[in-house]
Structures are given as structure tokens and as C-alpha cells.
N, C-alpha and C. Protein backbone atom coordinates (compact mmCIF):
# COMPACT_ATOMS: atom_id res chain seq x y z
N UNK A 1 74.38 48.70 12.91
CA UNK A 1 73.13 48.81 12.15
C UNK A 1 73.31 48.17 10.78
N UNK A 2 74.54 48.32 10.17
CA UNK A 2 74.92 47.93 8.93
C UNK A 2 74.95 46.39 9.40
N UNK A 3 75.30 46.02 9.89
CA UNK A 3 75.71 44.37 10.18
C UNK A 3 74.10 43.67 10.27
N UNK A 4 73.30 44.67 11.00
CA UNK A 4 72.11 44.15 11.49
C UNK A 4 71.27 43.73 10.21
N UNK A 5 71.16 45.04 9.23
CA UNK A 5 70.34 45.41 8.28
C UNK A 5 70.69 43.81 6.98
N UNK A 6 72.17 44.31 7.22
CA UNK A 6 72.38 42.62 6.08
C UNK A 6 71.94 41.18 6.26
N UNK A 7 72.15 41.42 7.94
CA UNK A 7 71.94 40.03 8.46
C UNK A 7 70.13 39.47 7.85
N UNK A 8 69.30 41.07 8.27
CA UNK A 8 68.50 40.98 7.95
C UNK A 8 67.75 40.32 6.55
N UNK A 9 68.60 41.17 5.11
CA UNK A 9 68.51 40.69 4.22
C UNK A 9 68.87 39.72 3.69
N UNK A 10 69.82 39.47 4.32
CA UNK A 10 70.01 37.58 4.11
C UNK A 10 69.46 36.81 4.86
N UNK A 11 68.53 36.98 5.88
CA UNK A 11 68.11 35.66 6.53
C UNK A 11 66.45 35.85 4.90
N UNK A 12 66.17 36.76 5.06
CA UNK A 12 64.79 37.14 4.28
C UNK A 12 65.26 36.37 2.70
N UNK A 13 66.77 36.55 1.93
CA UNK A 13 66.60 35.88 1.07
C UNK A 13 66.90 34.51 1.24
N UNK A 14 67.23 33.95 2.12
CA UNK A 14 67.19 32.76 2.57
C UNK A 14 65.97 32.05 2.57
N UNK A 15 64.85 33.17 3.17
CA UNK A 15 63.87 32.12 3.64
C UNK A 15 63.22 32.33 2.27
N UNK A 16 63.42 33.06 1.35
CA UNK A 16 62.58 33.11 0.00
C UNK A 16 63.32 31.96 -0.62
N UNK A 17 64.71 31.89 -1.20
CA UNK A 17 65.11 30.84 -1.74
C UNK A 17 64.91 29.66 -0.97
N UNK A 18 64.27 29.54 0.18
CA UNK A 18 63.65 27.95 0.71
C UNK A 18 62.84 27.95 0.20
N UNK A 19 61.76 28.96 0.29
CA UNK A 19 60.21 28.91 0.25
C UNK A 19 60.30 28.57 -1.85
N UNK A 20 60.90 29.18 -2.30
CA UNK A 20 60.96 28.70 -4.00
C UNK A 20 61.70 27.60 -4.19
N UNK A 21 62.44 27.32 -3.33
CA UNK A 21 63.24 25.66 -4.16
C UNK A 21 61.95 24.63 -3.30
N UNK A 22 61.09 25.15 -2.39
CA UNK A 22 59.91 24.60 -1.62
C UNK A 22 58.65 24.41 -2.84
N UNK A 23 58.63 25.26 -3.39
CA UNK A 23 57.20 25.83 -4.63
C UNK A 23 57.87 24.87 -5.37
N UNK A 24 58.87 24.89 -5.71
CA UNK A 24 59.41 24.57 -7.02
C UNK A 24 59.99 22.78 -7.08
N UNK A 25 59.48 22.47 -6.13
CA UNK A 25 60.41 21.24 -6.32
C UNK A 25 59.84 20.05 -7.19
N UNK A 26 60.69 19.53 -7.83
CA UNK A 26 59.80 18.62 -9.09
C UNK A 26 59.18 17.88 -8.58
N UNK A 27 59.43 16.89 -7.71
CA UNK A 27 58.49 15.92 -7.10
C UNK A 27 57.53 16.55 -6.47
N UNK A 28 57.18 17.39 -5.28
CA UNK A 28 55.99 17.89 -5.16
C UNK A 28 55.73 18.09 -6.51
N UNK A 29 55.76 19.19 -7.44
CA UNK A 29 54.91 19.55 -8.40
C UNK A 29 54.51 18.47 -9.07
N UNK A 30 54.84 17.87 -9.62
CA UNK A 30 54.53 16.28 -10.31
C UNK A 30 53.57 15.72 -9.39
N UNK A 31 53.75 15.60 -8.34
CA UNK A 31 52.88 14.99 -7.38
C UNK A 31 51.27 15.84 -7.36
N UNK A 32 51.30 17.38 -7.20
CA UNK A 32 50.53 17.91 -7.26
C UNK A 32 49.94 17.98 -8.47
N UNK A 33 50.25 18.14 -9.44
CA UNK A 33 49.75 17.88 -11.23
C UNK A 33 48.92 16.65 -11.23
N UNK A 34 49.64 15.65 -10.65
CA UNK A 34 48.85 14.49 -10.76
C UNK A 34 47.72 13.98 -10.24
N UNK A 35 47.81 14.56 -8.90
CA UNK A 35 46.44 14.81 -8.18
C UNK A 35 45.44 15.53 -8.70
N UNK A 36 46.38 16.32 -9.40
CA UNK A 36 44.75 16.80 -9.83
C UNK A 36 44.54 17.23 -10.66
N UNK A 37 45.01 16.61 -11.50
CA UNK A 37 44.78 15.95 -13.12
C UNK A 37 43.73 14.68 -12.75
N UNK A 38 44.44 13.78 -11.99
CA UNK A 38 43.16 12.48 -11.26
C UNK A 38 41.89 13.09 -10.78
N UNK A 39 41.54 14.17 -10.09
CA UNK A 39 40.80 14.72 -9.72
C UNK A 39 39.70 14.87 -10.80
N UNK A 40 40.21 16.20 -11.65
CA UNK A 40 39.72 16.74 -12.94
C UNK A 40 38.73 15.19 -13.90
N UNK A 41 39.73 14.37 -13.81
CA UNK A 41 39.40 13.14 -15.01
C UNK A 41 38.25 12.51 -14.03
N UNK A 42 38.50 12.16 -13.06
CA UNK A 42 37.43 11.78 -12.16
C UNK A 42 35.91 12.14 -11.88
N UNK A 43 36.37 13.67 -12.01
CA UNK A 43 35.11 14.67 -11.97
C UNK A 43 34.27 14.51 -13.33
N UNK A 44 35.28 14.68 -14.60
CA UNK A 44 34.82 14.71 -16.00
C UNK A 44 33.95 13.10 -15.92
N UNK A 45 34.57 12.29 -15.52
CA UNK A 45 33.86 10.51 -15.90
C UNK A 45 32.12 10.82 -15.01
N UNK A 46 32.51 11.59 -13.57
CA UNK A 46 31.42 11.62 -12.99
C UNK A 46 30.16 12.47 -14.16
N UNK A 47 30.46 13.24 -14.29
CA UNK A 47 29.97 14.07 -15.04
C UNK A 47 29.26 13.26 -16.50
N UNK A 48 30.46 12.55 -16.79
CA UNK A 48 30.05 11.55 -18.32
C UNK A 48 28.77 10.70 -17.98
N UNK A 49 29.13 10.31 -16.98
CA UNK A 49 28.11 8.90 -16.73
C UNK A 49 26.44 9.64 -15.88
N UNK A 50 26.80 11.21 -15.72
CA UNK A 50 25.66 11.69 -15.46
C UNK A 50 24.14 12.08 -16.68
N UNK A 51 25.58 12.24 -17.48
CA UNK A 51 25.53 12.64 -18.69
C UNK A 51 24.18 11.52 -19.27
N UNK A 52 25.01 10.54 -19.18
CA UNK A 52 24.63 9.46 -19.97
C UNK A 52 23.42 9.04 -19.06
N UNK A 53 23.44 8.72 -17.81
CA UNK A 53 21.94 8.34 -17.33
C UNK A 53 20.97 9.23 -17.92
N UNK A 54 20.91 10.97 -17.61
CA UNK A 54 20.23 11.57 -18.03
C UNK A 54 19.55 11.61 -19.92
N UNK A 55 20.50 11.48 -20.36
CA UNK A 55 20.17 10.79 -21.98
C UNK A 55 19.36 9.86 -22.21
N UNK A 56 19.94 8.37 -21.20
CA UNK A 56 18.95 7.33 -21.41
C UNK A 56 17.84 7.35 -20.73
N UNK A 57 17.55 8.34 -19.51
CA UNK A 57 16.35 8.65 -18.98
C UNK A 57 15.20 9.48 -20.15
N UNK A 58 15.75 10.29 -20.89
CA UNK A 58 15.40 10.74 -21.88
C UNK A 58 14.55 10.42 -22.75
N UNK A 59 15.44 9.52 -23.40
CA UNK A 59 15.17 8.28 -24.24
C UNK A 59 14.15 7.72 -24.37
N UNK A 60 14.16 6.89 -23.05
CA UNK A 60 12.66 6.57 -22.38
C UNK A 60 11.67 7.01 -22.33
N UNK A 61 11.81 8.22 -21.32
CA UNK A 61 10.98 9.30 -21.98
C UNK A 61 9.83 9.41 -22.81
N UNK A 62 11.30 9.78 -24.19
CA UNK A 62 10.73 10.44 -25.14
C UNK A 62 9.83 8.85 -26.47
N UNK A 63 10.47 7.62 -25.68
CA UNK A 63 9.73 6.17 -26.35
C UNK A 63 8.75 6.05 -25.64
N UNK A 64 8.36 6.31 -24.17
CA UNK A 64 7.19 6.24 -23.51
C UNK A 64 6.14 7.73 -23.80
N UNK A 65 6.31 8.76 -24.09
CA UNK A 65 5.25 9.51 -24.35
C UNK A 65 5.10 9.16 -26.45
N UNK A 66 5.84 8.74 -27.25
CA UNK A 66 5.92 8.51 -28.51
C UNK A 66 4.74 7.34 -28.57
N UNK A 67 4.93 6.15 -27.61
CA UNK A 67 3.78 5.14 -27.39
C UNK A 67 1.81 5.41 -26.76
N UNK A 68 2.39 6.74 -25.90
CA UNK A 68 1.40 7.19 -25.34
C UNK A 68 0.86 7.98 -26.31
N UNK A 69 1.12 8.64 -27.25
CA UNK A 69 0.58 9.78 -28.37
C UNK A 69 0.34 8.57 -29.52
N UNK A 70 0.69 7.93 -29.94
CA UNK A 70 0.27 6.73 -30.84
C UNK A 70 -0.96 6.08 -30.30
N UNK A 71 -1.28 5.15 -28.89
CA UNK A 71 -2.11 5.14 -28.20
C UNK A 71 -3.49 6.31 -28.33
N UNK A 72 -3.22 7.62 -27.76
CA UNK A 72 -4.19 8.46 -27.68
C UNK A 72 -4.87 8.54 -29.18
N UNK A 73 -3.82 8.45 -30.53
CA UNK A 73 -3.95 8.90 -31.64
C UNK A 73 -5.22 7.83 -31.98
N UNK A 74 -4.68 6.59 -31.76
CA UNK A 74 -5.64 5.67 -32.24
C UNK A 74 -7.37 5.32 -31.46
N UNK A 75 -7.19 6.08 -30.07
CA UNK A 75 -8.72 6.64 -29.68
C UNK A 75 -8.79 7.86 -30.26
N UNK A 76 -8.37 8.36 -30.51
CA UNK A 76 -9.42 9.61 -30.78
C UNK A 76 -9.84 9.16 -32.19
N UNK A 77 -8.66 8.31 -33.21
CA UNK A 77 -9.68 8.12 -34.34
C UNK A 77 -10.97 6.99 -33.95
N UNK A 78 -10.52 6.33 -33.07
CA UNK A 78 -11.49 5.32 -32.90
C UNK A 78 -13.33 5.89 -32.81
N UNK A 79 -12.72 7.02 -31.81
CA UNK A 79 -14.25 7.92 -31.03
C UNK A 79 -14.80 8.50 -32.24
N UNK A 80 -13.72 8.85 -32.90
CA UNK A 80 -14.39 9.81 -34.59
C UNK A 80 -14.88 8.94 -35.79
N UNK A 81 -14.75 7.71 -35.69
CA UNK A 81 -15.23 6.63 -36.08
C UNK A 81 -16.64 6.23 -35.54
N UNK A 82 -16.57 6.05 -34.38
CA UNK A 82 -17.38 6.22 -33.80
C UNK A 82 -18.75 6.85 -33.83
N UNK A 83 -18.22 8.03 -33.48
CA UNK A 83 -19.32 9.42 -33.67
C UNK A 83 -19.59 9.40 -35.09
N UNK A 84 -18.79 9.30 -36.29
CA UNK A 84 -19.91 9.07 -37.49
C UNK A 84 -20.21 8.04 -38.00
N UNK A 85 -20.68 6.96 -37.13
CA UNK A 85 -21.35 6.04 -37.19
C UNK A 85 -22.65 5.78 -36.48
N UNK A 86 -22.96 6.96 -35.50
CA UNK A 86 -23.68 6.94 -34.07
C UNK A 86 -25.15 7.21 -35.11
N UNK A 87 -25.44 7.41 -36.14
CA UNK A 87 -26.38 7.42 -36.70
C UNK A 87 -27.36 6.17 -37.64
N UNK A 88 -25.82 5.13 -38.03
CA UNK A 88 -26.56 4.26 -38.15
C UNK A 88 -26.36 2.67 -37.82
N UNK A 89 -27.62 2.58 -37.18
CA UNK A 89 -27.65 1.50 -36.83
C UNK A 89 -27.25 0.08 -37.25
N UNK A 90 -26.10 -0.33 -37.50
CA UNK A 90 -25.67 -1.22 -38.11
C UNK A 90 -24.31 -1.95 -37.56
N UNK A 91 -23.54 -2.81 -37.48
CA UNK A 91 -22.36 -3.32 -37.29
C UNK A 91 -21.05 -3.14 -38.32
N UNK A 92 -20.27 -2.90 -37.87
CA UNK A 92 -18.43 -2.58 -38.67
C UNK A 92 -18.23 -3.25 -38.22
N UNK A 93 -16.94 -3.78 -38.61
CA UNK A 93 -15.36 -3.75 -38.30
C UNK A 93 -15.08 -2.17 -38.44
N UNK A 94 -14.03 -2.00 -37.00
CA UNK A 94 -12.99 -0.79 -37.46
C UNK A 94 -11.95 -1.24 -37.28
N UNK A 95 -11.33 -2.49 -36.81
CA UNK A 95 -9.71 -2.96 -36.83
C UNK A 95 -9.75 -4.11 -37.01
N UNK A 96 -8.79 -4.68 -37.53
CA UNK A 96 -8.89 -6.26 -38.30
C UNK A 96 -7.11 -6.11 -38.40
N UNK A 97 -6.14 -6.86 -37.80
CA UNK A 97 -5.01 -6.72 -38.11
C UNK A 97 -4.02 -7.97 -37.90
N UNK A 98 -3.17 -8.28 -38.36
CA UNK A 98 -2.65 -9.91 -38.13
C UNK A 98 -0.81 -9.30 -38.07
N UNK A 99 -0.47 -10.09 -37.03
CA UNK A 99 1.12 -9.60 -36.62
C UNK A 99 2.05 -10.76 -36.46
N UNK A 100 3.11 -11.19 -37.37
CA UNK A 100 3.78 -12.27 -36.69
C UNK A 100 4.67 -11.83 -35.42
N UNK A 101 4.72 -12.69 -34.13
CA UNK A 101 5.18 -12.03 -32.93
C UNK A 101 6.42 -12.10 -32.99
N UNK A 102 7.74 -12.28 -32.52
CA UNK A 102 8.67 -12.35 -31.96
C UNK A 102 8.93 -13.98 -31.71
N UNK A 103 8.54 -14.49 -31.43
CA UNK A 103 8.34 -16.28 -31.48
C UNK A 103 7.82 -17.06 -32.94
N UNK A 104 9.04 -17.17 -33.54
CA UNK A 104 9.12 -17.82 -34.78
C UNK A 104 7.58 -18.84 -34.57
N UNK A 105 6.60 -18.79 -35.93
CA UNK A 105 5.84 -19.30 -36.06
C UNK A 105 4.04 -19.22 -35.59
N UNK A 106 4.11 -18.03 -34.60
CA UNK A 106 3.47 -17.32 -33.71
C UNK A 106 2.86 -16.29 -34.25
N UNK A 107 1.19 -16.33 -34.51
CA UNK A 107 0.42 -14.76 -34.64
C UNK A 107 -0.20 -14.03 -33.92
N UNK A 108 -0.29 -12.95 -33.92
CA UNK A 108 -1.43 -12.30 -32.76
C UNK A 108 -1.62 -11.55 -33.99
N UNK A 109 -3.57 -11.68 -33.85
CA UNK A 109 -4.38 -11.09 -34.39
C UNK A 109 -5.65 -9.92 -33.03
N UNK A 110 -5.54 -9.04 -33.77
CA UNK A 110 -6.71 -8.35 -33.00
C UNK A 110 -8.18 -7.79 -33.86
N UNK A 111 -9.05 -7.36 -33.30
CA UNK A 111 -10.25 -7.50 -34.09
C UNK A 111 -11.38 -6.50 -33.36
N UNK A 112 -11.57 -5.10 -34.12
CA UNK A 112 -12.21 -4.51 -32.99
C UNK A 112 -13.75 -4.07 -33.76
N UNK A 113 -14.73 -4.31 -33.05
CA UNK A 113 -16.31 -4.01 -33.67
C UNK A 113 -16.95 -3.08 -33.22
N UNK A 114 -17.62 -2.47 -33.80
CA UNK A 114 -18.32 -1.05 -33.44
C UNK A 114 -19.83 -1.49 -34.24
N UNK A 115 -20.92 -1.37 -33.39
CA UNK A 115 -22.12 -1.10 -33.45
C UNK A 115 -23.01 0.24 -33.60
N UNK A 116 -23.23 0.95 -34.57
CA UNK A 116 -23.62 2.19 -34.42
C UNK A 116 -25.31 2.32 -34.02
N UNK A 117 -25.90 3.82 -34.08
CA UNK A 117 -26.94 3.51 -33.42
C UNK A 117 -26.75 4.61 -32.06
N UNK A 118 -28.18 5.40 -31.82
CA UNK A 118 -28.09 6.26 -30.13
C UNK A 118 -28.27 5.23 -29.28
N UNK A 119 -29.23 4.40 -29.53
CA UNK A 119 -29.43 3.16 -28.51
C UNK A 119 -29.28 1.78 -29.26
N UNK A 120 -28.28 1.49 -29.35
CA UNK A 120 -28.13 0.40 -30.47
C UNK A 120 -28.77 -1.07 -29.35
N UNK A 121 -28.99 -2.33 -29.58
CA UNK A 121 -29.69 -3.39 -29.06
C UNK A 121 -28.31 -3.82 -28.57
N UNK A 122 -28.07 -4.77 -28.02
CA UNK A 122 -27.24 -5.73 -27.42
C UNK A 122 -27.18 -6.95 -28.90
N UNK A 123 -25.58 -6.66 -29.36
CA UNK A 123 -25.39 -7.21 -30.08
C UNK A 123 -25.46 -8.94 -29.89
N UNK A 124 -25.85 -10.16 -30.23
CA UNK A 124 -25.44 -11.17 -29.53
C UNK A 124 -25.27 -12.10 -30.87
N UNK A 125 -23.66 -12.79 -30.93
CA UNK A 125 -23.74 -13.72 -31.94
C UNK A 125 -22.04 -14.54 -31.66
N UNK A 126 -21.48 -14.55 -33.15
CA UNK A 126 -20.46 -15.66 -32.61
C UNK A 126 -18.96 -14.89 -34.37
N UNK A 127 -17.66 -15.34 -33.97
CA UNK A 127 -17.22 -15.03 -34.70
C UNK A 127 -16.65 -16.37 -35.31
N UNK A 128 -16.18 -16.55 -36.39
CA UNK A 128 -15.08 -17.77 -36.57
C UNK A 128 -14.23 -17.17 -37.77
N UNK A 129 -13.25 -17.72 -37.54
CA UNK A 129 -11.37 -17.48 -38.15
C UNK A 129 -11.16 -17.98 -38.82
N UNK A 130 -10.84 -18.20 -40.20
CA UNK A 130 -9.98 -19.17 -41.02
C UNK A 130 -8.54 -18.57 -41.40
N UNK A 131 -7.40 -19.59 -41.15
CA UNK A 131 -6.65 -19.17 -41.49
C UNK A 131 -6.35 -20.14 -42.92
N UNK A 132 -5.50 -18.73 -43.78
CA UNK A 132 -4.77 -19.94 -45.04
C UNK A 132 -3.77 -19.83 -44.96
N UNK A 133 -2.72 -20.99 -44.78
CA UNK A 133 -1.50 -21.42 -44.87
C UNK A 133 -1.04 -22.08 -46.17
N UNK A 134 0.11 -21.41 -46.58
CA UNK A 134 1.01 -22.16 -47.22
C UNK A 134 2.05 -23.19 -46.85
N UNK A 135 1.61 -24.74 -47.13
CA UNK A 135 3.30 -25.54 -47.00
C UNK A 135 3.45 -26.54 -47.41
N UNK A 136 4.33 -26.86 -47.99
CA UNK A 136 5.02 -27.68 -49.15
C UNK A 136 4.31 -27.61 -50.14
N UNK A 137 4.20 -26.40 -50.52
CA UNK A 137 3.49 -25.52 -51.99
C UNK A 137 2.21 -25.88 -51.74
N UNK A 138 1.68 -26.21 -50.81
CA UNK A 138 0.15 -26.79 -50.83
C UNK A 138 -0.53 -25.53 -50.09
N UNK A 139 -1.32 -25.31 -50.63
CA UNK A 139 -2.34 -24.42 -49.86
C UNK A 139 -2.88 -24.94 -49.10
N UNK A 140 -3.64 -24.63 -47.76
CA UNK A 140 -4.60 -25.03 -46.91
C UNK A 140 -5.39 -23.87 -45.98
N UNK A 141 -6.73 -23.93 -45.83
CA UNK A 141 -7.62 -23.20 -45.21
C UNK A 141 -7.61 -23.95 -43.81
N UNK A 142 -7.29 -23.58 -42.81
CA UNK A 142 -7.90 -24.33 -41.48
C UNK A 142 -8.54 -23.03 -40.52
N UNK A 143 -9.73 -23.68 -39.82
CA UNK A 143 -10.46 -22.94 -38.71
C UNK A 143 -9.52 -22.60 -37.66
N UNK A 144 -9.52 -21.62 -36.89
CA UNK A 144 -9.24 -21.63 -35.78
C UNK A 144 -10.05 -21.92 -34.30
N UNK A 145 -9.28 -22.04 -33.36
CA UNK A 145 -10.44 -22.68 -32.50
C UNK A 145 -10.36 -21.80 -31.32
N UNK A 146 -11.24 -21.82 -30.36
CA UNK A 146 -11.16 -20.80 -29.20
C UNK A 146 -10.52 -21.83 -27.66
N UNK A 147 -10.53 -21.04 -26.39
CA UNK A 147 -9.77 -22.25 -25.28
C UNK A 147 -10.82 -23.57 -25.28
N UNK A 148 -12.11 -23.33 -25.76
CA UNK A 148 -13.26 -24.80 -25.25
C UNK A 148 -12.93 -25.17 -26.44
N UNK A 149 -12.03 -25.54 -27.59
CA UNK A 149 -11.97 -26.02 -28.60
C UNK A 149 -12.95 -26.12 -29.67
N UNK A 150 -13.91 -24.94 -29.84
CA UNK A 150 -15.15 -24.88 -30.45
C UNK A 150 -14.28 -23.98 -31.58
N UNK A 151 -14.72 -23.86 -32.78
CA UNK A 151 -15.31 -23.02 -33.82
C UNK A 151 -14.96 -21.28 -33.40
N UNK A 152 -16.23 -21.66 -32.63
CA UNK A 152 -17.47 -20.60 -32.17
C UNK A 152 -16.71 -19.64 -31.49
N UNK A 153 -16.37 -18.50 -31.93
CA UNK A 153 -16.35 -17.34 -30.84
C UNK A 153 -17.43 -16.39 -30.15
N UNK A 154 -18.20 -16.59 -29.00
CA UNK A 154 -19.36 -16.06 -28.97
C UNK A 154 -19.01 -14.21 -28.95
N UNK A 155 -19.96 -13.64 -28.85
CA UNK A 155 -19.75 -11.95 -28.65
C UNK A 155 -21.11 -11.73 -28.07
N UNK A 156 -20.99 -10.81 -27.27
CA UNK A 156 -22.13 -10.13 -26.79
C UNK A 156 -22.06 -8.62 -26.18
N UNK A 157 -22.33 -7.48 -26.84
CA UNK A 157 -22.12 -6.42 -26.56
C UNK A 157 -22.70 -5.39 -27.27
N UNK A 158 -22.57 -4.64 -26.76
CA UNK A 158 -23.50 -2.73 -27.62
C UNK A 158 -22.72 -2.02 -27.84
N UNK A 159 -22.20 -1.32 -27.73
CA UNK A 159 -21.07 0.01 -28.93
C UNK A 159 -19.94 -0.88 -29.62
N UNK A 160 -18.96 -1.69 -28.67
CA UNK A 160 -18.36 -2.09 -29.49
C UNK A 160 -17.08 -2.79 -28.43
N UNK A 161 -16.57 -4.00 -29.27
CA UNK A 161 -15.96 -5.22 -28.63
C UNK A 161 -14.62 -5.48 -29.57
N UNK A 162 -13.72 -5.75 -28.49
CA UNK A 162 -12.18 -6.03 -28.85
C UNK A 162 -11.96 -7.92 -28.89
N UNK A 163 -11.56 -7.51 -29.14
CA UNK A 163 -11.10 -9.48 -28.97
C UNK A 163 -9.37 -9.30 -30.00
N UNK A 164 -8.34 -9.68 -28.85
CA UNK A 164 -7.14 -10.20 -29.23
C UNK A 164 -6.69 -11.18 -28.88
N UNK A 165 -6.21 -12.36 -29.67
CA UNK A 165 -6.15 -14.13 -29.71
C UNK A 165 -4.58 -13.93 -30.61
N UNK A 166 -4.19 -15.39 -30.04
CA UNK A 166 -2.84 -15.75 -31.00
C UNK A 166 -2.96 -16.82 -31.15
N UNK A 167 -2.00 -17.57 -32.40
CA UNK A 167 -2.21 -18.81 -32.61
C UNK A 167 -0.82 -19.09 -33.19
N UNK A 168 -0.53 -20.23 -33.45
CA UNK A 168 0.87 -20.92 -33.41
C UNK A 168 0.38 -21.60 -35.03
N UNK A 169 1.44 -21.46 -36.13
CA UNK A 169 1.38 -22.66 -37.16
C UNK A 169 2.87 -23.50 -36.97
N UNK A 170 2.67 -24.83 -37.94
CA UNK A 170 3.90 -25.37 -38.16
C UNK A 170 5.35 -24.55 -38.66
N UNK A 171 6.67 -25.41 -38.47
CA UNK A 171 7.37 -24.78 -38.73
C UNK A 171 7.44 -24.80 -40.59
N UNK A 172 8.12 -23.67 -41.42
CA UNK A 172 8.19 -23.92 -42.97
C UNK A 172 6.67 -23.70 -43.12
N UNK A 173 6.06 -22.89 -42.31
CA UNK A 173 4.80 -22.74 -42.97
C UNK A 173 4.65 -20.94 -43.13
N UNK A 174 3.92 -20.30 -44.09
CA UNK A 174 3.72 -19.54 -44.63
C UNK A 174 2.14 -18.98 -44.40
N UNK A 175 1.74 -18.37 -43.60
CA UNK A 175 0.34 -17.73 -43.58
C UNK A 175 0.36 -16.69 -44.18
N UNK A 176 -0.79 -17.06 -45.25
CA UNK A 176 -1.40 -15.86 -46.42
C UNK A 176 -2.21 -15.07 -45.90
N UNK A 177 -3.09 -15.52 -45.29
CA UNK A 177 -4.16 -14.06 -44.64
C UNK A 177 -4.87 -15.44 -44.00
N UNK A 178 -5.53 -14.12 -43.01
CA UNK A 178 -6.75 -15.08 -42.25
C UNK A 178 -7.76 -13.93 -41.99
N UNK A 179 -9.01 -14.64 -42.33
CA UNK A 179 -10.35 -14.49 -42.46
C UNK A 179 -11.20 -14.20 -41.20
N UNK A 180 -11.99 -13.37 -40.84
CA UNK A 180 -13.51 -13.67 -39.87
C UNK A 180 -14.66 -13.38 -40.41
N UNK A 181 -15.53 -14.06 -40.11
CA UNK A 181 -16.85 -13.79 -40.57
C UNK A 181 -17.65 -13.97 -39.07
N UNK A 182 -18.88 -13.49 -39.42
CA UNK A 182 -19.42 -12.70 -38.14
C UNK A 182 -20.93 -12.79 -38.19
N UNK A 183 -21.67 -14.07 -37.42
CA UNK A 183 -23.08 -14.34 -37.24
C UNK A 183 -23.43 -14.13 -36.34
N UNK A 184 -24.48 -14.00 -36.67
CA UNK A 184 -26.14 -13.19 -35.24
C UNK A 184 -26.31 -14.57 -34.61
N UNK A 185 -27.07 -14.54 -33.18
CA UNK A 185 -27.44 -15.96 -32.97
C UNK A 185 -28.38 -16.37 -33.42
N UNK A 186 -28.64 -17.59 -33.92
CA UNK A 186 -29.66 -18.27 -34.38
C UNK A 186 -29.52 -18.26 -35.86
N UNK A 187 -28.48 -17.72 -36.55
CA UNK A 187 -28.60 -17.37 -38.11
C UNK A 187 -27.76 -17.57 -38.46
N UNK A 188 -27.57 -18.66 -39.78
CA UNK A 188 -26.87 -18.96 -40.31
C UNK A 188 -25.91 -18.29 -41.13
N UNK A 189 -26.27 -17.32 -41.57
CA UNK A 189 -25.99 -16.61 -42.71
C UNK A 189 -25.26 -15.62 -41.79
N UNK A 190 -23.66 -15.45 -42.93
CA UNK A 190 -22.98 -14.86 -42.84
C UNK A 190 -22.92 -13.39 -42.81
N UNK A 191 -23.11 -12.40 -41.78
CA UNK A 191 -23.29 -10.47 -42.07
C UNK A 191 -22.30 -10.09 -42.51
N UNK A 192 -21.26 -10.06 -41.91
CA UNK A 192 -20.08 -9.41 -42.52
C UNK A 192 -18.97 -10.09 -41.96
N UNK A 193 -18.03 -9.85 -42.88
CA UNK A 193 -16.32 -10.70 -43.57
C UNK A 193 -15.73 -9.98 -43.68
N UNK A 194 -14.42 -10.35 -43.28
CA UNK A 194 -13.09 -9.51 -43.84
C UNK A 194 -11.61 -10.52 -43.81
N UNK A 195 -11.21 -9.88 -44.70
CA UNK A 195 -9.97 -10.67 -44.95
C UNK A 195 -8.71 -9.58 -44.17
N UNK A 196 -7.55 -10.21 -43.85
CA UNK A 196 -6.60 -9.32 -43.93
C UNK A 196 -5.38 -10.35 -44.11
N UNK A 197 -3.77 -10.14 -44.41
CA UNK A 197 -3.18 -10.22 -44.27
C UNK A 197 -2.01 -9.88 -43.43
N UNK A 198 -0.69 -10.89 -42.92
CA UNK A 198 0.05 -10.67 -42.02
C UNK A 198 0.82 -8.76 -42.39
N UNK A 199 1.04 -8.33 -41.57
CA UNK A 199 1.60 -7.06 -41.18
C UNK A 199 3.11 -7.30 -41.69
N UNK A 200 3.91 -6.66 -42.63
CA UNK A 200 5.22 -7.00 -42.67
C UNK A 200 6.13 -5.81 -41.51
């Protein structure tokens, strides 16, 4: 029984000192650390770059509803413009604005008219543009022209009409402001003018 019982306890610490120089051996462990340490870093990058789509989805987002609330902002003043004007019968400007674009030498102008009035008539007449340029210290006034190469911008409408146009000057040239003035058909005479200058 005595012989048995030892035999016993030594095969048992045998198979423990396998099973720990087994746990313990540097190369497995190193091997296992490294796996999954690679794992961990792998997971974390997945995670980073989730990170990061979700941010720049964001982003977007938060630049596409920022454009959409700027947008809404500028109808509702438009309508409130509008509405206290609905009494009298007469023609505005409510936007007049000049932008150099992104293309050296390049303007876009926009130009928006409101007719007040419950039943205002059918506006019908024509607009024309002057621009003044500066170059080689010289001042100059020139017309702008529409696609039929006329002057003449015709208009025809009742509450109220947009019109956005661009135009190209030389290079080394300098635009000071540009002008519209705004006739009825058949009439010479000028109703209403406005000046503006480029947008910095």
C-alpha cells in the first residue's frame, strides 16, 4: 500500500511538473502574448477607423444640416419680407449680392425682386448691369450682356424673381462694384438702382 500510495504521488507530481514546465514555457508564452497583443492592436485600429468614419459622417452631418438652417433662415426672412410688403404695391430689391468664385477672375452675382401688393399685376420689363473695373489705374464702366448678346435682361413676373448670372473680367483687373437698374416696358426711365460691391 505504501509502495502504491508513493508511486501514486509521484506519478501526480510528475504530471503537475509537466503540466507547469507545459504553462510555463517561454516560447509558448511569448508566442501567446504576441497573439494577442496582435489581436488587441488589431481590434483597437478596427475600432479607430470606426471611430473615425463615424466622426467624419458627423461632420457632414453636422455641415449639411448647418447649410440647411442657413438656407431655411434666409426663407423665412425672405417670406417676412415679404409679408410686410404684401400691402404695398410697389417693386424692391431684397437681394443684390456680388461674389468672386473660386476661378481667378470670375463673378457670380445674384439678384432677387419682390413685388408687393394682394394682387399685384404681372410685372413686365428689362434689367441691365454695369460693371466698374479697375486696370492699369484706369477706371472703366462696361455693360454686361445676357446669352443673345443684348443689354437687355427681360423679366416678367408677380411676387417675385431670382436671376443668378456670372461673368468673367481680364486678368490684373479689379472690380469695384456693379450696378442694376430696372425698367418697365416701354419706359425709358429708370425705377429703381442699386449698387453693390464684391463680397470679401
Amino acid at each position: 500500500m505504501y509502495e502504491a500510495g508513493r508511486q501514486s504521488v509521484s506519478a501526480h507530481d510528475d504530471m503537475g511538473q509537466e503540466k507547469l514546465a507545459y504553462s510555463y514555457d517561454p516560447g509558448t508564452c511569448r508566442q501567446t502574448k504576441k497573439q494577442k497583443l496582435c489581436n488587441q492592436i488589431g481590434d483597437l485600429i478596427q475600432q479607430l477607423q470606426i471611430s473615425n468614419t463615424a466622426n467624419e459622417n458627423l461632420a457632414e452631418q453636422v455641415k449639411s444640416l448647418a447649410n440647411e438652417n442657413a438656407h431655411l433662415k434666409e426663407k423665412q426672412e425672405f417670406f417676412q419680407h415679404l409679408t410686410a410688403n404684401t400691402t404695398k404695391n410697389d417693386l424692391s430689391i431684397y437681394q443684390f449680392s456680388l461674389k468672386e468664385t473660386q476661378t481667378p477672375g470670375k463673378y457670380r452675382y445674384a439678384l432677387t425682386l419682390i413685388q408687393g401688393g394682394e394682387r399685384p399685376n404681372d410685372f413686365k420689363g428689362s434689367l441691365r448691369f454695369q460693371v466698374k473695373l479697375l486696370q492699369n489705374n484706369r477706371s472703366r464702366i462696361i455693360p454686361l450682356t445676357n446669352k443673345n448678346g443684348t443689354q437687355d435682361f427681360p423679366i416678367n413676373f408677380k411676387f417675385f424673381h431670382r436671376l443668378e448670372e456670372s461673368f468673367k473680367v481680364p486678368p490684373d483687373t479689379i472690380v469695384e462694384n456693379l450696378q442694376v437698374q430696372i425698367y418697365k416696358n416701354d419706359d425709358s426711365k429708370v425705377i429703381l438702382t442699386e449698387t453693390v460691391q464684391p463680397a470679401l
